[in-house]
Protein backbone atom coordinates (compact mmCIF):
# COMPACT_ATOMS: atom_id res chain seq x y z
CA UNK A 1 0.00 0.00 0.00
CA UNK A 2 1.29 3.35 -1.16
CA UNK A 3 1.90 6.35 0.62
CA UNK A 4 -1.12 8.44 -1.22
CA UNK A 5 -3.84 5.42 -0.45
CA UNK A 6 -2.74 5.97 3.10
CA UNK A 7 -3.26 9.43 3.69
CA UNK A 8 -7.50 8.65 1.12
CA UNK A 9 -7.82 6.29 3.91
CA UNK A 10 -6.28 8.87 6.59
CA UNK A 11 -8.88 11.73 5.65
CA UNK A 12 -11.64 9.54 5.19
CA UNK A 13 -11.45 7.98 8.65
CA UNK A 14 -10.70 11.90 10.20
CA UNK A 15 -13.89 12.96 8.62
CA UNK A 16 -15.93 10.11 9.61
CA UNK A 17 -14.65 11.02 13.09
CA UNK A 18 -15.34 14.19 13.62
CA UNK A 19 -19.44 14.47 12.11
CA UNK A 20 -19.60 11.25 14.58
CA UNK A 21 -18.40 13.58 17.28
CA UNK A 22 -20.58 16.28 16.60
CA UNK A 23 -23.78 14.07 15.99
CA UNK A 24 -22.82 12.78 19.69
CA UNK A 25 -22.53 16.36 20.91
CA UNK A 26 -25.65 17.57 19.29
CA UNK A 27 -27.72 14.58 20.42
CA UNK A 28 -26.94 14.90 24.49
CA UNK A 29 -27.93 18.68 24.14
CA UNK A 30 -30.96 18.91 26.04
CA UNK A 31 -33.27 20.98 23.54
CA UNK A 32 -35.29 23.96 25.55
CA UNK A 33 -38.88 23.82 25.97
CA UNK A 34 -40.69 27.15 24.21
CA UNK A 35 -43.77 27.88 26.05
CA UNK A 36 -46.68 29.06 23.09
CA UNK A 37 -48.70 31.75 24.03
CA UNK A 38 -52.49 31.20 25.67
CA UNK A 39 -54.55 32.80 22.94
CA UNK A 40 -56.13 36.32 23.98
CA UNK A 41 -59.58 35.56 23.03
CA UNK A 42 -62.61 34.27 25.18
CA UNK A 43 -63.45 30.62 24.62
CA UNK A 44 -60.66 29.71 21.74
CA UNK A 45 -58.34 27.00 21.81
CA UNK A 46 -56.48 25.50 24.26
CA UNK A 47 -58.45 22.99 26.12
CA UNK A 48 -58.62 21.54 29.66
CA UNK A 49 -57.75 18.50 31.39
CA UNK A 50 -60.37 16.66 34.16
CA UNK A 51 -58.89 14.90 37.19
CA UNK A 52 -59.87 11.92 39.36
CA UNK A 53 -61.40 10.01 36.54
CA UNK A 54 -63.98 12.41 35.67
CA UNK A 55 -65.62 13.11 32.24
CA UNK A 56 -63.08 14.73 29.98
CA UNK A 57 -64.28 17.58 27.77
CA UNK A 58 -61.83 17.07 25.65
CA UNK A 59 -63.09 19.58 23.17
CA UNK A 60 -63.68 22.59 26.28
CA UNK A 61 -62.34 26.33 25.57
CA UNK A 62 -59.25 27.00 27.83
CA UNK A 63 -60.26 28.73 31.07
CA UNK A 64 -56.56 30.29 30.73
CA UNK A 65 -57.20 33.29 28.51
CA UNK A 66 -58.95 35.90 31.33
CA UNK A 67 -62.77 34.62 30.76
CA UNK A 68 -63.42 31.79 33.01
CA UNK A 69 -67.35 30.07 32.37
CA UNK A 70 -69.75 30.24 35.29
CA UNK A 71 -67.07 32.29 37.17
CA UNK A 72 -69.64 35.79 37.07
CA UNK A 73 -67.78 37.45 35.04
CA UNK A 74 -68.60 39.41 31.83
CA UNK A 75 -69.97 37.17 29.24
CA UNK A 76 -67.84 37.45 25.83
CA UNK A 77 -70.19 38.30 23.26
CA UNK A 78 -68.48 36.27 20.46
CA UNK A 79 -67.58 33.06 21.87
CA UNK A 80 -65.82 29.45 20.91
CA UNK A 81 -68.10 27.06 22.14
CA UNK A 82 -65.60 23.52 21.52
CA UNK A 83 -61.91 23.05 20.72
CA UNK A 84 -62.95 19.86 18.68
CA UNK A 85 -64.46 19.57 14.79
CA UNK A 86 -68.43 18.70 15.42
CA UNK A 87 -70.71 17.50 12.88
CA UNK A 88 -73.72 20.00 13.83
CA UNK A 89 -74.70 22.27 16.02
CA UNK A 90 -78.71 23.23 17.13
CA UNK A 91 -80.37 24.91 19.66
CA UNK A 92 -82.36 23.83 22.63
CA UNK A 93 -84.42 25.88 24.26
CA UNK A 94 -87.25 26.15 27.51
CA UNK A 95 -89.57 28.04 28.99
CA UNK A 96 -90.99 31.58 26.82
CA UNK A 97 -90.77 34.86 27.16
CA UNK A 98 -88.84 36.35 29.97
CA UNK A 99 -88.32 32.19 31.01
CA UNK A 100 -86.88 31.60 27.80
CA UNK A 101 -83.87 29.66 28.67
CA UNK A 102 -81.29 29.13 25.36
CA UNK A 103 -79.02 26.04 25.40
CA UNK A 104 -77.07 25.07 22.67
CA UNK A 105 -75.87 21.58 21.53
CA UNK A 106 -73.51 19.64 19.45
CA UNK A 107 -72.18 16.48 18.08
CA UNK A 108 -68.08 15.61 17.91
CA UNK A 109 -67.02 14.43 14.63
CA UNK A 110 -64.59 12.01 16.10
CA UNK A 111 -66.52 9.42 18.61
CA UNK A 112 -69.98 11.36 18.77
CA UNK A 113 -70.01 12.78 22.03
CA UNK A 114 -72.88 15.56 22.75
CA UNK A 115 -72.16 18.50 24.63
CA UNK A 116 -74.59 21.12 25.90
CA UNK A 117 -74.10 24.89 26.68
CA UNK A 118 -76.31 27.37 28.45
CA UNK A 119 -75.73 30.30 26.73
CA UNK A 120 -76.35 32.45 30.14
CA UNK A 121 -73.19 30.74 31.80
CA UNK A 122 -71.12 29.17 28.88
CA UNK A 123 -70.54 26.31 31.47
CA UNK A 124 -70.53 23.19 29.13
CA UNK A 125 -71.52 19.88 30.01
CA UNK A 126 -71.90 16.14 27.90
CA UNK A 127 -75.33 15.46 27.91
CA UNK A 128 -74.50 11.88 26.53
CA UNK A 129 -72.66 8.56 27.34
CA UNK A 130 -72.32 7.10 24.09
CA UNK A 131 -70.04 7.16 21.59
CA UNK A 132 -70.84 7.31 17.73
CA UNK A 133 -66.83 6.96 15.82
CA UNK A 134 -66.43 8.77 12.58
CA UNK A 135 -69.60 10.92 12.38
CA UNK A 136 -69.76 13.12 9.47
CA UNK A 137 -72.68 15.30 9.78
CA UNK A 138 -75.33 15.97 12.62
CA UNK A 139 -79.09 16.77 11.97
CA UNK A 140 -80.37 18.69 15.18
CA UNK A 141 -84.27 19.30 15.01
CA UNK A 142 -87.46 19.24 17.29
CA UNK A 143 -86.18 21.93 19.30
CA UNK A 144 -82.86 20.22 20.20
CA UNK A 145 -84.08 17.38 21.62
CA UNK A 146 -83.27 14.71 18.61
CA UNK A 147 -80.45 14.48 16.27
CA UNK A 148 -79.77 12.61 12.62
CA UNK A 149 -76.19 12.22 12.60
CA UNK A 150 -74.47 9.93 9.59
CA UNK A 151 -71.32 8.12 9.40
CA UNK A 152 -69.66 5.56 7.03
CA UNK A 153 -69.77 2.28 7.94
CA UNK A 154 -66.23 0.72 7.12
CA UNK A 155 -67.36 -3.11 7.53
CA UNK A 156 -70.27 -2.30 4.66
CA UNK A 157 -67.84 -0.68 2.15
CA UNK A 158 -68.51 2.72 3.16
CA UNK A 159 -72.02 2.63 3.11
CA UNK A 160 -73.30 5.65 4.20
CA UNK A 161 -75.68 4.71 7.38
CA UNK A 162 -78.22 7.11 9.35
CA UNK A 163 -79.41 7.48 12.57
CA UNK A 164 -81.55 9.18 14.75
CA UNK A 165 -81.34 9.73 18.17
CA UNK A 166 -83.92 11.05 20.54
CA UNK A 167 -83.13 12.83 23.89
CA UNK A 168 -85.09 12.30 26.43
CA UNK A 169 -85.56 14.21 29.78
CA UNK A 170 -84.72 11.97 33.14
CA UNK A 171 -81.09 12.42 34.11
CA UNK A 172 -79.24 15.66 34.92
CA UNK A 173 -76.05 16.40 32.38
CA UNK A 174 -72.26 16.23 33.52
CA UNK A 175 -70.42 19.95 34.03
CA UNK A 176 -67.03 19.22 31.56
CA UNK A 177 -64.22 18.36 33.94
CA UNK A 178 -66.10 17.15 37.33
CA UNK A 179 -66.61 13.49 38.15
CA UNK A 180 -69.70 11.58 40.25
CA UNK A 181 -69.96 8.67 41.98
CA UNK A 182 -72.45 7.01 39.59
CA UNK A 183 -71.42 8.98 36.30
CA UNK A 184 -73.87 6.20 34.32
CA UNK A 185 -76.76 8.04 36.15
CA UNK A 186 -75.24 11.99 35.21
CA UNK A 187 -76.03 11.91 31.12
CA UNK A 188 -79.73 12.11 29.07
CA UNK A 189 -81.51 8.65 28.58
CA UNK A 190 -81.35 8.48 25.14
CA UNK A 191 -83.50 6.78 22.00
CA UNK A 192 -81.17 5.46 19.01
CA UNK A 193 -83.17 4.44 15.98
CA UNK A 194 -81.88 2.78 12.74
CA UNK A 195 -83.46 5.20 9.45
CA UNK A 196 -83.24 2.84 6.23
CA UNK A 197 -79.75 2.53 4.47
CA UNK A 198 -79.58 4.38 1.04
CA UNK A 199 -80.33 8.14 2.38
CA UNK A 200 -78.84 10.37 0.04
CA UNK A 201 -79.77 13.74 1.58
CA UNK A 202 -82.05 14.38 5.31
CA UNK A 203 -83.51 18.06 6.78
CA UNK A 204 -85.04 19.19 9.75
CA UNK A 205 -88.07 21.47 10.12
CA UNK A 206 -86.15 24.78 10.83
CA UNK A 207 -89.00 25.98 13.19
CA UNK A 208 -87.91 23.76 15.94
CA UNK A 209 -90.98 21.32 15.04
CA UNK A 210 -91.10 17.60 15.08
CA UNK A 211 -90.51 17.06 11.77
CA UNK A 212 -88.08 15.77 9.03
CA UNK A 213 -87.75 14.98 5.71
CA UNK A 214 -85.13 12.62 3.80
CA UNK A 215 -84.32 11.75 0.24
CA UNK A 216 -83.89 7.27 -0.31
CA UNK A 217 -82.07 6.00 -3.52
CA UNK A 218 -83.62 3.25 -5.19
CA UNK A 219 -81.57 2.31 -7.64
CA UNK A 220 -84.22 4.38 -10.14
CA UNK A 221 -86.17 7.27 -9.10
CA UNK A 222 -85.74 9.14 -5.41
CA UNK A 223 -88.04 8.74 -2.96
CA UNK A 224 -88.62 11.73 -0.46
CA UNK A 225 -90.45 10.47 2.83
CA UNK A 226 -91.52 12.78 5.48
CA UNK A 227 -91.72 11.85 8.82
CA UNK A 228 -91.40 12.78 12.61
CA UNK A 229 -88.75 12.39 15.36
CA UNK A 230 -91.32 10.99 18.02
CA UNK A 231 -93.68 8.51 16.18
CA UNK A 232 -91.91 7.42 13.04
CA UNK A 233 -94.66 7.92 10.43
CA UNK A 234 -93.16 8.01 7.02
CA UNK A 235 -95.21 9.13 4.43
CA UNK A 236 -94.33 9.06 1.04
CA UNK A 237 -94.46 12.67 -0.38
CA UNK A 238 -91.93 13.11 -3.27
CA UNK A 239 -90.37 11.12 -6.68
CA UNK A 240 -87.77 12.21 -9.15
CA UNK A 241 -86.20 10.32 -11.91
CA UNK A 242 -83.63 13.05 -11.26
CA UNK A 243 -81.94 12.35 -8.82
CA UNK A 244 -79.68 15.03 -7.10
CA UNK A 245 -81.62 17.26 -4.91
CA UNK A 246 -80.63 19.18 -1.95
CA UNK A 247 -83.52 19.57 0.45
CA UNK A 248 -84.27 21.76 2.65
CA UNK A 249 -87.25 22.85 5.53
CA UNK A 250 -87.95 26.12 6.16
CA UNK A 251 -91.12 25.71 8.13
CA UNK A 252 -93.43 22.32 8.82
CA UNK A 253 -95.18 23.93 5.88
CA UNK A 254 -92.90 23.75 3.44
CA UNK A 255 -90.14 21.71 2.03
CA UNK A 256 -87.56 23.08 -0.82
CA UNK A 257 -85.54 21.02 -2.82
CA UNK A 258 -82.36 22.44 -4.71
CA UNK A 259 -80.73 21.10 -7.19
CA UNK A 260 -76.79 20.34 -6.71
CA UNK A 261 -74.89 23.31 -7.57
CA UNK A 262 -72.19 23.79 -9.50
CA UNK A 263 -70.47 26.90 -10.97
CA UNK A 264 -70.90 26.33 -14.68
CA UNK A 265 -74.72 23.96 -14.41
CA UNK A 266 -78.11 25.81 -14.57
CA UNK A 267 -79.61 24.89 -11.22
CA UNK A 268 -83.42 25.21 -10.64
CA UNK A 269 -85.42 25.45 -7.00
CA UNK A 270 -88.88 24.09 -6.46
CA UNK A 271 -91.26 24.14 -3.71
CA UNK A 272 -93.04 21.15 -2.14
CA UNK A 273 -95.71 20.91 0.14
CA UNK A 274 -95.38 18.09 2.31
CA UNK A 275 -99.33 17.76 2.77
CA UNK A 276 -100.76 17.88 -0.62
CA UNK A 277 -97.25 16.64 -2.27
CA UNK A 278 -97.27 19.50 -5.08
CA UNK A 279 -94.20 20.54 -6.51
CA UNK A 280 -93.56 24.15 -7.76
CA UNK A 281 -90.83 25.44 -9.89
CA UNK A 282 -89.91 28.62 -8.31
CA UNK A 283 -86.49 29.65 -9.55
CA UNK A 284 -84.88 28.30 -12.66
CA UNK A 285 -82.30 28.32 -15.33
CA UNK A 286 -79.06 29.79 -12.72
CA UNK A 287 -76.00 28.75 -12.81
CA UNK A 288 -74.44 28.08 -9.34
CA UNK A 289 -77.50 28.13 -7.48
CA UNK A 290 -77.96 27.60 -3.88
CA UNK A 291 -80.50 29.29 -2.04
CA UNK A 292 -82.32 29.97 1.57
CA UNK A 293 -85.64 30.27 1.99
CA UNK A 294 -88.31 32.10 4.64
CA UNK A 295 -90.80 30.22 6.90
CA UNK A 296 -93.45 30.82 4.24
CA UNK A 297 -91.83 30.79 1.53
CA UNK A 298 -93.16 34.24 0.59
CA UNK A 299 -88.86 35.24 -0.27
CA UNK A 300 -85.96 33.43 -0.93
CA UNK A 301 -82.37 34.56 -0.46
CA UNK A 302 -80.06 33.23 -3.72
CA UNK A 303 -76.60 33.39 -5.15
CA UNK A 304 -75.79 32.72 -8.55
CA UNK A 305 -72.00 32.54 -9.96
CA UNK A 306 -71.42 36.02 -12.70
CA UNK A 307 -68.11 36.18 -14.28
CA UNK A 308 -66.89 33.93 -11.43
CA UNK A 309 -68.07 35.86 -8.44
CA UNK A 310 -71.51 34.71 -6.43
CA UNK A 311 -74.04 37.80 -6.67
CA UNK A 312 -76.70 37.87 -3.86
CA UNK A 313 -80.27 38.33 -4.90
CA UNK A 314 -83.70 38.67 -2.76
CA UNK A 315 -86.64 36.93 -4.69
CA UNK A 316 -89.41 37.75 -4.24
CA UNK A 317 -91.94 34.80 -5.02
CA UNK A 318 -95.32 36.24 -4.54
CA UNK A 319 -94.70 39.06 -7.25
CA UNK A 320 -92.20 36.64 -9.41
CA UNK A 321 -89.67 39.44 -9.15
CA UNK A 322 -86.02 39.41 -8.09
CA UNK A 323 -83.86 42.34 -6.13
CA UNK A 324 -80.14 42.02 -6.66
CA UNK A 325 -78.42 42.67 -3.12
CA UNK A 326 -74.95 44.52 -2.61
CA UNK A 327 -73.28 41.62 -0.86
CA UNK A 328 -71.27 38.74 -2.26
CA UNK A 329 -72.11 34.98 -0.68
CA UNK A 330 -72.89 32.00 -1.13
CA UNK A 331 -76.45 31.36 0.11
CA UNK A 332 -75.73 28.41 2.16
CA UNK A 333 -74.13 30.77 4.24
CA UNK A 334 -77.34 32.21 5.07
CA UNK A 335 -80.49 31.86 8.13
CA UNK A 336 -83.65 33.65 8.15
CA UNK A 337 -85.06 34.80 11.15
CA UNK A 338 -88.03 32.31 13.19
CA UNK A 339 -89.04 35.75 15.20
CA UNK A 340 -89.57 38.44 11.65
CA UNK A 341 -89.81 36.22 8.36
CA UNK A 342 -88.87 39.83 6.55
CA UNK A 343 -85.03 39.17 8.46
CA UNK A 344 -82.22 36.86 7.38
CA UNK A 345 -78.52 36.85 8.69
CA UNK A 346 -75.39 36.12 6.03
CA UNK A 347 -71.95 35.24 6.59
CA UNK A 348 -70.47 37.58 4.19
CA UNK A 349 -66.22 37.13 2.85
CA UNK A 350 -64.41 40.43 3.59
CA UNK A 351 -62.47 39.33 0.18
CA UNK A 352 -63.63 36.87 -2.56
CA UNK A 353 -61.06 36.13 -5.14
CA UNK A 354 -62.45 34.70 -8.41
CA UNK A 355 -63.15 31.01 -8.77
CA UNK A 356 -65.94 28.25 -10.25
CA UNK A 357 -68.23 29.01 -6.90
CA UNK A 358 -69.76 27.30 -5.35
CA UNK A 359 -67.71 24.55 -6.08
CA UNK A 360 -64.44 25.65 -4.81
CA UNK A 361 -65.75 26.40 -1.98
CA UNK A 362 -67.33 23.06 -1.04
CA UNK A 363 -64.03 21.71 -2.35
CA UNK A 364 -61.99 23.62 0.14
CA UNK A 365 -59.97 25.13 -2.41
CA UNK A 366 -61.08 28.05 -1.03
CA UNK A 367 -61.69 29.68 2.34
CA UNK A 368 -63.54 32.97 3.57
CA UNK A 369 -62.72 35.57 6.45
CA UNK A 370 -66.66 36.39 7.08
CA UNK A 371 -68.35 39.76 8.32
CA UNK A 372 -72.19 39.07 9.60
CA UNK A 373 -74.58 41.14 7.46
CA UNK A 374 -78.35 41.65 8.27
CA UNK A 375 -81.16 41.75 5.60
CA UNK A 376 -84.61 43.12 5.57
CA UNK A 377 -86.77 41.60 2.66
CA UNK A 378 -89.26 44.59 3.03
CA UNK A 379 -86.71 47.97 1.86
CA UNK A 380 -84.66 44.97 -0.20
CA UNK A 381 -81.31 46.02 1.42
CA UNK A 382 -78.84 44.26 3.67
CA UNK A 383 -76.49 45.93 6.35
CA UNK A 384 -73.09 45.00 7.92
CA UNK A 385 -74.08 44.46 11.64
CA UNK A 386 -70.51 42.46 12.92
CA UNK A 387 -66.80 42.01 11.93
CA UNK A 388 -65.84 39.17 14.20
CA UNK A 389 -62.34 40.88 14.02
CA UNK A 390 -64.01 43.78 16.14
CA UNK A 391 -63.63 40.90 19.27
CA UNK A 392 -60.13 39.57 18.76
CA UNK A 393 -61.43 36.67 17.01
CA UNK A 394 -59.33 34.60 13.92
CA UNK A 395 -60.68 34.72 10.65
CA UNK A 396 -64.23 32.65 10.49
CA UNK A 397 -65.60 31.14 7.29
CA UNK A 398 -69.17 30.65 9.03
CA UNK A 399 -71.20 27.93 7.76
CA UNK A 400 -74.08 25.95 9.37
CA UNK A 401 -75.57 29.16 10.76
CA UNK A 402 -78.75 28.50 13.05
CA UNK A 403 -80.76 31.44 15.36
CA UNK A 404 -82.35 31.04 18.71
CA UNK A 405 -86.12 31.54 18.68
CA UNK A 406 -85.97 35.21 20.03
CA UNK A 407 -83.49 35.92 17.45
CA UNK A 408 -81.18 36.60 20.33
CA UNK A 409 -78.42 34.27 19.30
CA UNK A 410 -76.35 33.01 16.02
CA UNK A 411 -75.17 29.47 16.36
CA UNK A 412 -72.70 28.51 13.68
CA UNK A 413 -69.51 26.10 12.90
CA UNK A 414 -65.98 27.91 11.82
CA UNK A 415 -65.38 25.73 8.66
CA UNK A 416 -61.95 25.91 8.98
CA UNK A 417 -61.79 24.08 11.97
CA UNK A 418 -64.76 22.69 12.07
CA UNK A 419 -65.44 24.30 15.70
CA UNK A 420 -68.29 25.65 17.16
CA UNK A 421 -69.03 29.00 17.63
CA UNK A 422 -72.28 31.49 19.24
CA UNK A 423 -72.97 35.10 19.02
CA UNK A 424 -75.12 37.29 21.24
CA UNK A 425 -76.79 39.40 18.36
CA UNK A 426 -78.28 41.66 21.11
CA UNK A 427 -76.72 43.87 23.65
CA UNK A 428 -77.13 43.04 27.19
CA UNK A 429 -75.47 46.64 28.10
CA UNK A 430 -74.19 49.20 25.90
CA UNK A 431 -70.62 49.09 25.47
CA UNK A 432 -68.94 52.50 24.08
CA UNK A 433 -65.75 51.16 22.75
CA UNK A 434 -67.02 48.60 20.71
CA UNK A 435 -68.98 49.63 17.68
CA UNK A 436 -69.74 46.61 15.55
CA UNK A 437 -72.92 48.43 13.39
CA UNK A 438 -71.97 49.64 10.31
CA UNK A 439 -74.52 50.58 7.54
CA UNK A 440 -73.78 50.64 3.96
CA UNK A 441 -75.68 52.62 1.78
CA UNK A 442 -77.69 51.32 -0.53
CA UNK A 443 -79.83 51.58 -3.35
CA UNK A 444 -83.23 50.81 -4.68
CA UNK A 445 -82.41 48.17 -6.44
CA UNK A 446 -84.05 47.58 -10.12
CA UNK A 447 -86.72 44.54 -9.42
CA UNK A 448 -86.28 42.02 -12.18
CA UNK A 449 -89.11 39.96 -13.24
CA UNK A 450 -88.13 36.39 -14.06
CA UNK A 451 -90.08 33.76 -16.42
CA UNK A 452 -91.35 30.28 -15.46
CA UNK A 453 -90.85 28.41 -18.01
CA UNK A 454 -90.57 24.30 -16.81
CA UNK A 455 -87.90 22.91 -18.91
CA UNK A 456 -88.56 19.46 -20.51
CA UNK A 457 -86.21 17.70 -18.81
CA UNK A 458 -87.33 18.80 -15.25
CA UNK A 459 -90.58 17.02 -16.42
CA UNK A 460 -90.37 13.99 -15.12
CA UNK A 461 -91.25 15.35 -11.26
CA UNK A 462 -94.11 14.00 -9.40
């Protein structure tokens, strides 16, 4: 062996040597823990622990961020219900009047657990001891006291199976973080009932009633059945050889059925009545369409995607006319009042960039940064009433928005995270440094009167 091949294998074994070394050094450095800091902002993330075995919330806003719930203190006015995704969120409410007392409720995405807040305290508590894995979405209706919530069933090839379950007054619920002796005796009894397999699409009576209404594939034409939370009765009340509806219930009343939107696809909406079974074309021929609808269906609230942007319009169906609105949405985003049928509430995006809406935005290509805006269906306009950057809160692409009875609160879910969130849309007590009305000025807007014209190949409704 050669002098040169020495000093190749010389170098090679020095350099070997030394990264060892430093690897060695590097790895017995202990690394210093950086603390993050609590978020600012009542109710947002952060979560708490339970001791001694108790029920863990799991999901519960941190009590570390200067608002602590049931403590007396100030009640935040915008406030993060849950630190977890949930599937839906609904209100549940007693007593009337001056008694009125406002609860609201939701479902976890991950096993299913159901948690109840008072609004008046913000004290949450699980209302339920079972567990439901991989729930997707959650139903709430008659007044909070039954739920659909739908999963996919991994051991059926991801059949998409629904429930219903019925909550039923006889146990007292179990504060988030506090354990009992007999914790099997602290939750709601509870009523789980099997709906048939094959439900493509399921709705709620939005006026807190008993009823529901749910779209079955057959393999041919869809069946719509209406039916109630209490007694079961399914009647059959709808058939389509088309097939992709989105329904909807404003009102026991009334049942509209939408179909799936899409950016570039005409959509059309059509009323039904779920006691004489008549069908109605009301809007028609619009690309993008999704819509929201009044408790009697005397105005309905609709975006439709123009040069890539969804325009807001106010329809009115008694006179067949449409007003175009100065807000930019997507309708979905959108609750009318169950106090003043002439009132709706939108989730609004601060900025909208261009895209095929609202597909992108179902997609999650796409998120919004939302400002609440109120409309009045009588003087046509709409007016900015809430930034939720006003209270320190992140940016919120609502969705899923539900009011309280009195109109008093705004239930919704941040779709972002997938958390829950409630507003207090009236003020308990003036406060002078925080100004969240602003009104835009607005026009008379030109009404528009539309045709209604059935297209052949909507024909085949019964």
């Amino acid at each position: 062996m050669n002098r040169r091949t020495l000093l190749i294998i010389s170098a090679v074994v020095l350099i070997f040597t030394v990264v060892g070394g430093v690897y060695w050094f590097l790895s017995k450095k202990t690394v210093p823990i950086v603390s993050v800091p609590t978020p600012t902002f009542p109710g947002s993330s952060g979560g708490i622990s339970s001791s001694g075995g108790g029920v863990s919330g799991g999901g519960a806003p941190s009590m570390n961020n200067g608002f602590k719930p049931g403590s007396g203190a100030p009640l935040p006015r915008l406030y993060e219900l849950h630190n977890l995704p949930v599937a839906g969120v609904g209100f549940y409410e007693t007593g009337k009047g001056k008694t009125l007392a406002v609860r609201t409720r939701y479902m976890e995405k991950g096993l299913g657990n159901i948690f109840e807040t008072p609004v008046d305290t913000f004290v949450e508590s699980r209302i339920s001891n079972e567990t439901h894995p991989q729930v997707a979405e959650a139903i709430w209706g008659n007044n909070g006291n039954s739920v659909i919530f739908r999963f996919l069933d991994n051991k059926n090839d991801g059949l998409i199976k629904t429930h219903l379950l019925n909550l039923t007054i006889g146990a007292t619920s179990l504060p988030v973080g506090t354990t009992t002796p007999d914790q099997q005796n602290s939750f709601l009894k509870t009523e789980e009932i099997f709906l048939p397999d094959y439900i493509s699409f399921a709705s709620a009576a939005a006026d807190m009633s008993d009823n529901f209404f749910f779209l079955k594939e057959t393999g041919g034409p869809v069946v719509g059945y209406n039916t109630d939370f209490k007694d079961r009765k399914e009647s059959e009340i709808f058939n389509s050889e088309f097939t992709e509806w989105l329904p909807q219930y404003p009102s026991k009343n009334l049942i509209t059925l939408n179909t799936k939107p899409s950016a570039n696809v005409p959509g059309y909406l059509f009323f039904l009545n779920p006691k004489t079974k008549a069908v109605s074309r009301v809007l028609g021929e619009v690309n993008g369409l999704t819509t929201s609808t009044n408790s009697d269906g005397s105005f309905v609230l609709y975006s439709e995607t123009v040069n890539k942007v969804p325009q807001v319009s106010l329809f009115d169906v008694t006179k067949n006319t449409k007003y175009p609105l100065p807000i930019q949405t997507i309708a979905d985003k959108c609750v009318w009042s169950l106090k003043d049928k002439n009132t709706a509430f939108c989730a609004v995006p601060q900025s909208l960039p261009q895209a095929d809406y609202p597909d992108k935005w179902y997609q999650g290509v796409f998120g919004f940064i939302d400002s609440l805006w109120q409309v009045n269906s009588l003087t046509h306009t709409a007016t900015k009433i809430m930034d939720p950057g006003t209270y320190g809160a992140p940016g919120l692409d609502m969705t899923n928005l539900t009011l309280s009875s009195d109109d008093s609160y705004l239930l919704f879910i941040n779709k972002d995270t997938g958390n829950p969130w409630v507003y207090r849309l009236t003020e308990i007590a003036p406060n002078p440094t925080t100004n969240t009305t602003t009104t835009t000025p607005t026009t008379t807007p030109t009404p528009t009167v539309l045709p209604s014209v059935i297209p052949s190949d909507m024909q085949k409704i019964k």
